[in-house]
PDB file of N, CA and C in Angstrom:
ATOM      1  N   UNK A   1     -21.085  25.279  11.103  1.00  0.00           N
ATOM      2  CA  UNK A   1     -19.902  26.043  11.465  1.00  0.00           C
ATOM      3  C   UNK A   1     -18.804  25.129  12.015  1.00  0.00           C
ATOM      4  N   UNK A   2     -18.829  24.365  12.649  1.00  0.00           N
ATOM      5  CA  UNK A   2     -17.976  23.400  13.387  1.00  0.00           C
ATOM      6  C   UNK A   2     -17.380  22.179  12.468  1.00  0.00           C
ATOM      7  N   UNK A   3     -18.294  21.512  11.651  1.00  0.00           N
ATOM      8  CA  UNK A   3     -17.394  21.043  10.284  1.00  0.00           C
ATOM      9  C   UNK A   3     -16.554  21.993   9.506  1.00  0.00           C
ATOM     10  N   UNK A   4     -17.335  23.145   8.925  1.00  0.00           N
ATOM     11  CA  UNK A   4     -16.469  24.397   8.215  1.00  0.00           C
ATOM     12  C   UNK A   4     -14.818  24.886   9.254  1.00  0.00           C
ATOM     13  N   UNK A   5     -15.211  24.317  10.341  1.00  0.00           N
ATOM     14  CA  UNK A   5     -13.885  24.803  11.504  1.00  0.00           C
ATOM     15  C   UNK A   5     -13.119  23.601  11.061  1.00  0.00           C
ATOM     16  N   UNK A   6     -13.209  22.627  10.847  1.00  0.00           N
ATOM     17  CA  UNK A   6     -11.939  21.265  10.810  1.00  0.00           C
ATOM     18  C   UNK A   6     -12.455  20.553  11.559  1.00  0.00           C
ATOM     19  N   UNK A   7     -13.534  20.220  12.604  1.00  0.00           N
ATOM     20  CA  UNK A   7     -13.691  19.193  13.268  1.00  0.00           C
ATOM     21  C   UNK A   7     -14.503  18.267  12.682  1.00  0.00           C
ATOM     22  N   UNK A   8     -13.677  17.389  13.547  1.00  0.00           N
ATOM     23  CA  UNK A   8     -14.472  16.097  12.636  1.00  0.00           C
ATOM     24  C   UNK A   8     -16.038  15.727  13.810  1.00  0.00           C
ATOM     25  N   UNK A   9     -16.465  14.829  13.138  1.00  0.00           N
ATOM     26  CA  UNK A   9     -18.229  14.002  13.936  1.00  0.00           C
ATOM     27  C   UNK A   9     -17.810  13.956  15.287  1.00  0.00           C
ATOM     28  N   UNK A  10     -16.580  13.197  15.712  1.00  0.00           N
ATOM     29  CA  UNK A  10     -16.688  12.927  16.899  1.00  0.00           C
ATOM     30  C   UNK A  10     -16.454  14.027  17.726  1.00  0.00           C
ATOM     31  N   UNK A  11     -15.392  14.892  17.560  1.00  0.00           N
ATOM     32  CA  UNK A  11     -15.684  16.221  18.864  1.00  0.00           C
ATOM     33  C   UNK A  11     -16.708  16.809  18.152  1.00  0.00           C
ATOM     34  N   UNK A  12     -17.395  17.198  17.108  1.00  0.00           N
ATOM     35  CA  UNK A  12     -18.596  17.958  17.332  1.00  0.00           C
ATOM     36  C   UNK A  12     -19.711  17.503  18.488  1.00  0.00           C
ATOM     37  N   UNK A  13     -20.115  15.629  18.305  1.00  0.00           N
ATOM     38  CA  UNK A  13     -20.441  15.390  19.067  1.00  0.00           C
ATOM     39  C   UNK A  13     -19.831  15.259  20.737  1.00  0.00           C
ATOM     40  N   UNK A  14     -18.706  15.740  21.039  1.00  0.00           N
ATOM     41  CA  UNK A  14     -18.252  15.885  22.132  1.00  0.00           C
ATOM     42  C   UNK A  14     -18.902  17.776  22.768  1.00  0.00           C
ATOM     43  N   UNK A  15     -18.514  18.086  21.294  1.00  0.00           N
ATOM     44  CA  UNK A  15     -18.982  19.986  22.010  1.00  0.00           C
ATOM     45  C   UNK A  15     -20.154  20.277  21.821  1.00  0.00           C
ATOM     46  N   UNK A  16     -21.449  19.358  21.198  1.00  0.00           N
ATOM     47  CA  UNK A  16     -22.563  20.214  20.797  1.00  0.00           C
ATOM     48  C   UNK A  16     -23.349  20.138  22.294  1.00  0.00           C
ATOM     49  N   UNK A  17     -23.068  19.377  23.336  1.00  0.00           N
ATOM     50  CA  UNK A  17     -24.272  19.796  24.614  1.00  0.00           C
ATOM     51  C   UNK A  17     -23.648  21.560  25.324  1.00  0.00           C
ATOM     52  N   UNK A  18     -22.688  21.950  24.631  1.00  0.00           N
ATOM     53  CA  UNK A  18     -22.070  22.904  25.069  1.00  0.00           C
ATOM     54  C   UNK A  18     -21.768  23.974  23.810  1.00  0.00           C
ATOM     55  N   UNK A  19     -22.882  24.019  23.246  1.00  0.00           N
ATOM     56  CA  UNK A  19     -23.399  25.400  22.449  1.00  0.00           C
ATOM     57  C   UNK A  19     -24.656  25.392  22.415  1.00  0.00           C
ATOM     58  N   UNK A  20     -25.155  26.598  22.125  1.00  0.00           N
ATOM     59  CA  UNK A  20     -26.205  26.700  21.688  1.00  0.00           C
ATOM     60  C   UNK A  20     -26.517  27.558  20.151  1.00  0.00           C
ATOM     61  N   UNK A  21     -27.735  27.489  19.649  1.00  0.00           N
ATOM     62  CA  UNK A  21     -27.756  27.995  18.495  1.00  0.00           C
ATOM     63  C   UNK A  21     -28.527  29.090  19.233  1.00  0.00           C
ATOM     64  N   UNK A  22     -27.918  30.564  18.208  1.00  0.00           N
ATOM     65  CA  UNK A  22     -28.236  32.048  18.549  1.00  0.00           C
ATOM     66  C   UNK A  22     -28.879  32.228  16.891  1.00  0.00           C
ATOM     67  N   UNK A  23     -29.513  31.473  16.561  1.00  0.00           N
ATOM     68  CA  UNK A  23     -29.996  31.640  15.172  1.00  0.00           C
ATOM     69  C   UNK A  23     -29.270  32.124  14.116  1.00  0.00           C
ATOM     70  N   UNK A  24     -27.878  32.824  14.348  1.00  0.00           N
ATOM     71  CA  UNK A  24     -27.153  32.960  13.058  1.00  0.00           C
ATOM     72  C   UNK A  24     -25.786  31.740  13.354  1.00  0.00           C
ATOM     73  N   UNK A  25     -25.522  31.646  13.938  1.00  0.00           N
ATOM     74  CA  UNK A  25     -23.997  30.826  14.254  1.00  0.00           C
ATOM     75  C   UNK A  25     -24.364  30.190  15.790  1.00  0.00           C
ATOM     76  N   UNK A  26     -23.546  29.079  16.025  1.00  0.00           N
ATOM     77  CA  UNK A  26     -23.806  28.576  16.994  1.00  0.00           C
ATOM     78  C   UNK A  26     -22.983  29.201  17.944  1.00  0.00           C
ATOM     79  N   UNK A  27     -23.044  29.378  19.438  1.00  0.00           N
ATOM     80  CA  UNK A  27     -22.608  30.199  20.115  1.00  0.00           C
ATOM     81  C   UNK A  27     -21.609  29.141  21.460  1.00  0.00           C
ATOM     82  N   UNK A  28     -21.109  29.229  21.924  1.00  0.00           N
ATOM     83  CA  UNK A  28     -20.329  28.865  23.064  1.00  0.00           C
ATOM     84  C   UNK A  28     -21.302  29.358  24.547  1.00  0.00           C
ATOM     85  N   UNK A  29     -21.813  27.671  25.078  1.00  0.00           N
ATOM     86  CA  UNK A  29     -22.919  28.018  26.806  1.00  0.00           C
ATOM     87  C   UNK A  29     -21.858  27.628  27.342  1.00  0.00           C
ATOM     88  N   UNK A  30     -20.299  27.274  27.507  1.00  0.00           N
ATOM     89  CA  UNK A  30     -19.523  26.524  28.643  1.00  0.00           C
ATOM     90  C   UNK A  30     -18.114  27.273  28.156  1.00  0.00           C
ATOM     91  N   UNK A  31     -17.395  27.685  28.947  1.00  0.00           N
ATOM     92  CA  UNK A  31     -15.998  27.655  29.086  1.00  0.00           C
ATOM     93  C   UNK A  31     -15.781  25.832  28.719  1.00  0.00           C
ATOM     94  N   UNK A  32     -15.552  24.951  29.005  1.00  0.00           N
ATOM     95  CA  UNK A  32     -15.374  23.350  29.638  1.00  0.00           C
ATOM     96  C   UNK A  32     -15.060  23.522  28.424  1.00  0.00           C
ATOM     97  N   UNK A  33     -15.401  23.759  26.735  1.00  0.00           N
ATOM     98  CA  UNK A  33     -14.712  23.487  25.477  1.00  0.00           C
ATOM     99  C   UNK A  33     -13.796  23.748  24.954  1.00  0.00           C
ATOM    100  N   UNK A  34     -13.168  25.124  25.685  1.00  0.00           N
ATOM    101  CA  UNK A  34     -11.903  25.247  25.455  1.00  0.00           C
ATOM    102  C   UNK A  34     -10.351  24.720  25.284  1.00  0.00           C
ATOM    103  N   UNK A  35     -10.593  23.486  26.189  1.00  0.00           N
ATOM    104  CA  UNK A  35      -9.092  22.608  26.407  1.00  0.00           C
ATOM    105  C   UNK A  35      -9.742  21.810  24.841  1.00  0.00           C
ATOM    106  N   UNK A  36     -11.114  21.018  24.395  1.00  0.00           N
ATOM    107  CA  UNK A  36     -11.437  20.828  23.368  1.00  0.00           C
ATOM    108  C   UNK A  36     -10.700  21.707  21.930  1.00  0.00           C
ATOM    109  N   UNK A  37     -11.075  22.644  22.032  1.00  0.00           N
ATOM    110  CA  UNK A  37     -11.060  23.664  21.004  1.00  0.00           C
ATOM    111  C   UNK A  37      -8.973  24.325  20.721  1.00  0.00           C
ATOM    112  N   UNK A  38      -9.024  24.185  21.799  1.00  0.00           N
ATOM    113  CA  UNK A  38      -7.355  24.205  21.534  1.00  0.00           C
ATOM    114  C   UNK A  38      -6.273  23.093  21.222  1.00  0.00           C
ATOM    115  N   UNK A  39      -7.000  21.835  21.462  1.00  0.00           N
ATOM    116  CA  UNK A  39      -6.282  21.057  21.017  1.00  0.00           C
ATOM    117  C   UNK A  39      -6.722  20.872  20.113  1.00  0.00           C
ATOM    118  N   UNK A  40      -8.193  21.099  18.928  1.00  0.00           N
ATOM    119  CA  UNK A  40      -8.294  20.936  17.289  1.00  0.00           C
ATOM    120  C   UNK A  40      -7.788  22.027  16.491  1.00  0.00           C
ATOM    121  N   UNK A  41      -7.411  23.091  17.501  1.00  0.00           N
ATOM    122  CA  UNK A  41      -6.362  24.070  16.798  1.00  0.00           C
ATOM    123  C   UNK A  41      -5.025  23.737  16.556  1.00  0.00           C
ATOM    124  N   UNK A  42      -4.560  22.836  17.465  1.00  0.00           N
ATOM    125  CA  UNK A  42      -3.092  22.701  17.392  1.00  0.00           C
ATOM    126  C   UNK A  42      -3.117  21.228  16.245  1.00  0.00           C
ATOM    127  N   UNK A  43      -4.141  20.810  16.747  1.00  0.00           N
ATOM    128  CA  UNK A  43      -3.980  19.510  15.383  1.00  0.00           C
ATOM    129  C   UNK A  43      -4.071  20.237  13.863  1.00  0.00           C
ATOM    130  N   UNK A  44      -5.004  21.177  13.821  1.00  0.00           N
ATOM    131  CA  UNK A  44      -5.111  21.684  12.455  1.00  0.00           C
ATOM    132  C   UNK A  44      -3.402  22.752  11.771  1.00  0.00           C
ATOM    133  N   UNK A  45      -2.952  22.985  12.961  1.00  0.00           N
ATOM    134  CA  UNK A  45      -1.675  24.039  12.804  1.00  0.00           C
ATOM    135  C   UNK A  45      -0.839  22.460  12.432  1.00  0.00           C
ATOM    136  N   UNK A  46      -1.172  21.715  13.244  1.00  0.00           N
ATOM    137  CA  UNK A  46       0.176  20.732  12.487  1.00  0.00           C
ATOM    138  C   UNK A  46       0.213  19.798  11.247  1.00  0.00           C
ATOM    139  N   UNK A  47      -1.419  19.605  11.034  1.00  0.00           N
ATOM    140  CA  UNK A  47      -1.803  19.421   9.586  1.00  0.00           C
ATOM    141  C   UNK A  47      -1.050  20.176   8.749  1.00  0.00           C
ATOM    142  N   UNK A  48      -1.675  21.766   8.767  1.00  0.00           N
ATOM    143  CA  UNK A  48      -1.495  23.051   7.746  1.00  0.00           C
ATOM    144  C   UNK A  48       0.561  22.784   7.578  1.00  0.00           C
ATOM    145  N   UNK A  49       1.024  22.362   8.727  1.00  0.00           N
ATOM    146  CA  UNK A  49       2.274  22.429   8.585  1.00  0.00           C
ATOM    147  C   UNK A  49       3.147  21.834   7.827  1.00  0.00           C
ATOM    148  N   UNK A  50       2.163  20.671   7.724  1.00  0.00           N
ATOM    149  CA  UNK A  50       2.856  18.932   7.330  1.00  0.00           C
ATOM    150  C   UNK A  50       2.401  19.333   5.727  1.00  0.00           C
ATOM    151  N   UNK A  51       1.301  20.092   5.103  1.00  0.00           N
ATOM    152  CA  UNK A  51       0.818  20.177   3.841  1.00  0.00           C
ATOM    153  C   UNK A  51       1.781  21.205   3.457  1.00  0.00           C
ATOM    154  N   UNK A  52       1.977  22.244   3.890  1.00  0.00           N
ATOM    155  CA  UNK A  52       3.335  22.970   3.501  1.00  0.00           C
ATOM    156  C   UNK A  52       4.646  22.622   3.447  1.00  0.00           C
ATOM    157  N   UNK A  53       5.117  21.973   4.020  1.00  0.00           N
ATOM    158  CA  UNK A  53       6.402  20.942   3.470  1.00  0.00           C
ATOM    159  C   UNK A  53       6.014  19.925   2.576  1.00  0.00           C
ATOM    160  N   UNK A  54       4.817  19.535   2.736  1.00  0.00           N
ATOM    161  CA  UNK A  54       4.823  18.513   1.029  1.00  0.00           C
ATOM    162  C   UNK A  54       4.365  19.515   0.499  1.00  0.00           C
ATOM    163  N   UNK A  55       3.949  20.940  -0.139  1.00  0.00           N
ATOM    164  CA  UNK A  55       3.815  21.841  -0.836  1.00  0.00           C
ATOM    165  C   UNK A  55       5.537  22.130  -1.225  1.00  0.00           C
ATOM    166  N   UNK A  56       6.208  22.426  -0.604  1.00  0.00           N
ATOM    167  CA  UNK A  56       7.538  22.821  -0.568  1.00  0.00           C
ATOM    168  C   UNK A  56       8.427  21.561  -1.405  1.00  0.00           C
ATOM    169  N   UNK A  57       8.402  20.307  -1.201  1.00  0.00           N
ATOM    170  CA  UNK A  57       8.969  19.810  -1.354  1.00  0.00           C
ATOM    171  C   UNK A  57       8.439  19.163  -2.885  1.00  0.00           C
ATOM    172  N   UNK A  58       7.122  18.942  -3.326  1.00  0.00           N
ATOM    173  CA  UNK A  58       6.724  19.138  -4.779  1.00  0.00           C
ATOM    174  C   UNK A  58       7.200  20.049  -5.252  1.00  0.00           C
ATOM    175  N   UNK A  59       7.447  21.765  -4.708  1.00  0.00           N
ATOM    176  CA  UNK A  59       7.775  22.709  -5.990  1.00  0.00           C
ATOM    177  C   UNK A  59       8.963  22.490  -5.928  1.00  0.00           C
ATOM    178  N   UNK A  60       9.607  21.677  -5.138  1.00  0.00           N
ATOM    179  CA  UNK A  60      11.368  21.508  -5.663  1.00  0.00           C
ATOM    180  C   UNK A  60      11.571  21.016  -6.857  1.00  0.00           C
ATOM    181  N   UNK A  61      10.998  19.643  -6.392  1.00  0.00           N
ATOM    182  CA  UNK A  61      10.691  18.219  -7.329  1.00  0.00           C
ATOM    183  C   UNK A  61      10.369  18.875  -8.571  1.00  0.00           C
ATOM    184  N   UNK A  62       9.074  19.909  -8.777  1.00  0.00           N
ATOM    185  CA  UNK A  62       8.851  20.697 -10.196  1.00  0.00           C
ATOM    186  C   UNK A  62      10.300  21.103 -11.012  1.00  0.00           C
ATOM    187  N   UNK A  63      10.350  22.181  -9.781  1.00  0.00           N
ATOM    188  CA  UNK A  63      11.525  23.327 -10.272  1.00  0.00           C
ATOM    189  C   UNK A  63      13.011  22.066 -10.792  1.00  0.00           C
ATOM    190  N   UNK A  64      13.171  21.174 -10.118  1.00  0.00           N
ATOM    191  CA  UNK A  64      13.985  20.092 -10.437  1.00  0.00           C
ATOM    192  C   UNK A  64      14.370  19.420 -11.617  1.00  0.00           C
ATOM    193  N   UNK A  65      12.714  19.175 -11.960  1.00  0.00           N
ATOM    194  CA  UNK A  65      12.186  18.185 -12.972  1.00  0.00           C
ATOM    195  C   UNK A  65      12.262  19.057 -14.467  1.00  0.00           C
ATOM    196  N   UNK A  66      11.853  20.558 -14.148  1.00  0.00           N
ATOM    197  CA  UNK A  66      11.837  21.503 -15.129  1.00  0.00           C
ATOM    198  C   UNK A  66      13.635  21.748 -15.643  1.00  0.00           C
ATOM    199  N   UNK A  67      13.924  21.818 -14.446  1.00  0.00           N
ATOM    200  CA  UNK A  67      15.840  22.317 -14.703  1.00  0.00           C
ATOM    201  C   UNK A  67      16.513  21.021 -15.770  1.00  0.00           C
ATOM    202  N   UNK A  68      15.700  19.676 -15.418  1.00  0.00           N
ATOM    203  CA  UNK A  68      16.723  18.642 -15.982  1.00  0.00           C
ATOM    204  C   UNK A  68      16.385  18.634 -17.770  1.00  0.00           C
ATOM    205  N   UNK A  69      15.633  18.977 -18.244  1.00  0.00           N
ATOM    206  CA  UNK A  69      15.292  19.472 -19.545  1.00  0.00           C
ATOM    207  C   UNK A  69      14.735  17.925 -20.239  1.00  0.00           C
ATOM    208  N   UNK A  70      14.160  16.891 -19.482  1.00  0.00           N
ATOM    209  CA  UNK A  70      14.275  15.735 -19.962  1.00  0.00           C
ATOM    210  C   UNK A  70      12.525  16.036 -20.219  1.00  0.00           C
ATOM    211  N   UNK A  71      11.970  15.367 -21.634  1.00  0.00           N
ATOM    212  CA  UNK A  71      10.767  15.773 -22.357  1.00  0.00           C
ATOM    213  C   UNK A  71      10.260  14.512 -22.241  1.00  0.00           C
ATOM    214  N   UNK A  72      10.994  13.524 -23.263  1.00  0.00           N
ATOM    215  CA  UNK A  72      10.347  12.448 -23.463  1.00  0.00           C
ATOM    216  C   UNK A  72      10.276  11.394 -22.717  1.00  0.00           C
ATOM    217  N   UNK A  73       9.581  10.125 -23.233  1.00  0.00           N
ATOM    218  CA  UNK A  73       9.426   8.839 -22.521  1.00  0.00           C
ATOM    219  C   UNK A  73      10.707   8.483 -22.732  1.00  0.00           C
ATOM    220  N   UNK A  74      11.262   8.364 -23.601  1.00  0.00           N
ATOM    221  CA  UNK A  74      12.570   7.765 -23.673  1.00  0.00           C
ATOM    222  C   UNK A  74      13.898   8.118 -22.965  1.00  0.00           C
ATOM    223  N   UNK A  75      13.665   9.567 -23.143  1.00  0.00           N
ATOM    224  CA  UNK A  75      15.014   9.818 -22.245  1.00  0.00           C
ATOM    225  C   UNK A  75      14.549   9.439 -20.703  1.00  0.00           C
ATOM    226  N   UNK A  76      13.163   9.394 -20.200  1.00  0.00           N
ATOM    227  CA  UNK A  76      12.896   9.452 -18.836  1.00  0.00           C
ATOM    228  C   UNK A  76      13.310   7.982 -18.296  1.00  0.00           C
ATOM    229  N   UNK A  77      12.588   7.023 -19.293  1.00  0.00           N
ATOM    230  CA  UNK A  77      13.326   5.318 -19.565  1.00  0.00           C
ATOM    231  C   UNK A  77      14.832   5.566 -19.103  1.00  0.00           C
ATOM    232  N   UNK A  78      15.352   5.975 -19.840  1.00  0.00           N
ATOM    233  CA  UNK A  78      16.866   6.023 -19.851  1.00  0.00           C
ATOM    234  C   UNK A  78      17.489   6.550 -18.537  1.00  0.00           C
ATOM    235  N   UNK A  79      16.772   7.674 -18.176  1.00  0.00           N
ATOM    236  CA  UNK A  79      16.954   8.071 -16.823  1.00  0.00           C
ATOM    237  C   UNK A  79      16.782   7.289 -15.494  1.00  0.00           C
ATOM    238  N   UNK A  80      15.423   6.390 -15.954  1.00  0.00           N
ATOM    239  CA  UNK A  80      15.428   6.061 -15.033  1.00  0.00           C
ATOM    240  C   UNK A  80      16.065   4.028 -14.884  1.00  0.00           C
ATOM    241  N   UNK A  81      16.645   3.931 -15.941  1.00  0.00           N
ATOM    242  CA  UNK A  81      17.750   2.849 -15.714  1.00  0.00           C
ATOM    243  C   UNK A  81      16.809   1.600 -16.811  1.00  0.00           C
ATOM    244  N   UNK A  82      15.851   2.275 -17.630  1.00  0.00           N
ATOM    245  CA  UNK A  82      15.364   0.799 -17.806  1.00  0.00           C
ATOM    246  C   UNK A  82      16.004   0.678 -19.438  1.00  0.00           C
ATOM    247  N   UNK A  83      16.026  -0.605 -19.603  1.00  0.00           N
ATOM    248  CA  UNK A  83      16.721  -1.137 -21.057  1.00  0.00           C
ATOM    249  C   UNK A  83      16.233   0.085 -22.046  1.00  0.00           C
ATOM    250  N   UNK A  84      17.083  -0.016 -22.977  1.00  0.00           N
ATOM    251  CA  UNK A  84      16.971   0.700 -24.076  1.00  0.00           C
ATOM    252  C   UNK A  84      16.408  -0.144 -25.237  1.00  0.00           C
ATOM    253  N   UNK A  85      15.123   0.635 -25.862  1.00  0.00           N
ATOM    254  CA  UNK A  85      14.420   0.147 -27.224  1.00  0.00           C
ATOM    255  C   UNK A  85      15.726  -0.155 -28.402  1.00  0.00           C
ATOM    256  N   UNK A  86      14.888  -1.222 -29.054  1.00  0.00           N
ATOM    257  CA  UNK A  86      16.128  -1.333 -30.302  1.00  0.00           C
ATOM    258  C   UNK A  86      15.044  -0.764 -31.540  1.00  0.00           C
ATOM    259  N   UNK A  87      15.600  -0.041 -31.782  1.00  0.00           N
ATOM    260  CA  UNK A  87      15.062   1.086 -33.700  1.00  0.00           C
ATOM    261  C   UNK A  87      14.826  -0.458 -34.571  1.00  0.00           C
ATOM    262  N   UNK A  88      14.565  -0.102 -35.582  1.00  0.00           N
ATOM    263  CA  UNK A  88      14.305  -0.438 -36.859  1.00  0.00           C
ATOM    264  C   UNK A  88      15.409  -1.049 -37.248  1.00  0.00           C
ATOM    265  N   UNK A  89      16.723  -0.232 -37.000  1.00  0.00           N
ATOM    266  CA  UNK A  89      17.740  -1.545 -37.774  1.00  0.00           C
ATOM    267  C   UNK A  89      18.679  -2.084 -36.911  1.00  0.00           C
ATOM    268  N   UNK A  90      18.239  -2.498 -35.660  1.00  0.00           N
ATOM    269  CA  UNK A  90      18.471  -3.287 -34.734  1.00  0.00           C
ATOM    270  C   UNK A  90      19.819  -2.657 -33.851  1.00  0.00           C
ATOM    271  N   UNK A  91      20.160  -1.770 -34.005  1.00  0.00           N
ATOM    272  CA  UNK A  91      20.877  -0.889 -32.978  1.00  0.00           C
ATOM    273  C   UNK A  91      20.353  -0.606 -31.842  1.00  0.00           C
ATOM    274  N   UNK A  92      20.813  -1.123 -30.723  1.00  0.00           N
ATOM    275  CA  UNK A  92      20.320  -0.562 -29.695  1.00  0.00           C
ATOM    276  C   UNK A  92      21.129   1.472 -29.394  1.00  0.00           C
ATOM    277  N   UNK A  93      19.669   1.207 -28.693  1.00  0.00           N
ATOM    278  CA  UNK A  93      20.207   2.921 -28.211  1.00  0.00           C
ATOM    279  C   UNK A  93      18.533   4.056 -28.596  1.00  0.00           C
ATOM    280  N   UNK A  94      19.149   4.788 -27.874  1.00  0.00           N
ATOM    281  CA  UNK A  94      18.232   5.732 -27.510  1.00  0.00           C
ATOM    282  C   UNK A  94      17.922   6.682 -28.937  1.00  0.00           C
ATOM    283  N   UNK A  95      16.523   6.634 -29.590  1.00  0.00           N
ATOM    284  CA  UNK A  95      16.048   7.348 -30.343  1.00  0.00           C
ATOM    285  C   UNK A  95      16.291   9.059 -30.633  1.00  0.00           C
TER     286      UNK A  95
END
């Protein structure tokens, strides 16, 4: 239960002399884990927070990437500044 919660090895091993197992879930023997337990809540709220702005900021980048209508390698080349291939009869420029 306490990995499945977000904590990592080391506070489990900080909170396990302060549970006990009730044979279905482990149970809380101490108040004393609480200042524990609220600060791996607030770390996990600011995780969840930090993954939702890079969630947010990929579906821009999508919605972005989709709007600019650019398909191929070549136009993406081109986009993104690098020399242009020369064709078959030695013209430079974009296919």
């Amino acid at each position: 239960m306490l990995p499945a919660a977000g904590l990592d090895t080391a506070v489990i091993a900080e909170l396990l002399p302060c549970v006990v197992d009730e044979g279905r879930i482990l149970e809380p023997a101490c108040s004393s884990t609480l200042p524990d337990l609220h600060r791996e809540h607030a770390r996990i709220d600011e995780a969840a927070t930090a993954l939702l702005a890079a969630r947010d900021r990929l579906d821009a980048l999508v919605a972005l990437t989709t709007e600019s209508g650019v398909t191929d390698e070549e136009a993406c080349a081109a986009v993104a500044g690098e020399p242009k291939r020369q064709d078959h009869s030695g013209i430079s420029g974009p296919r």
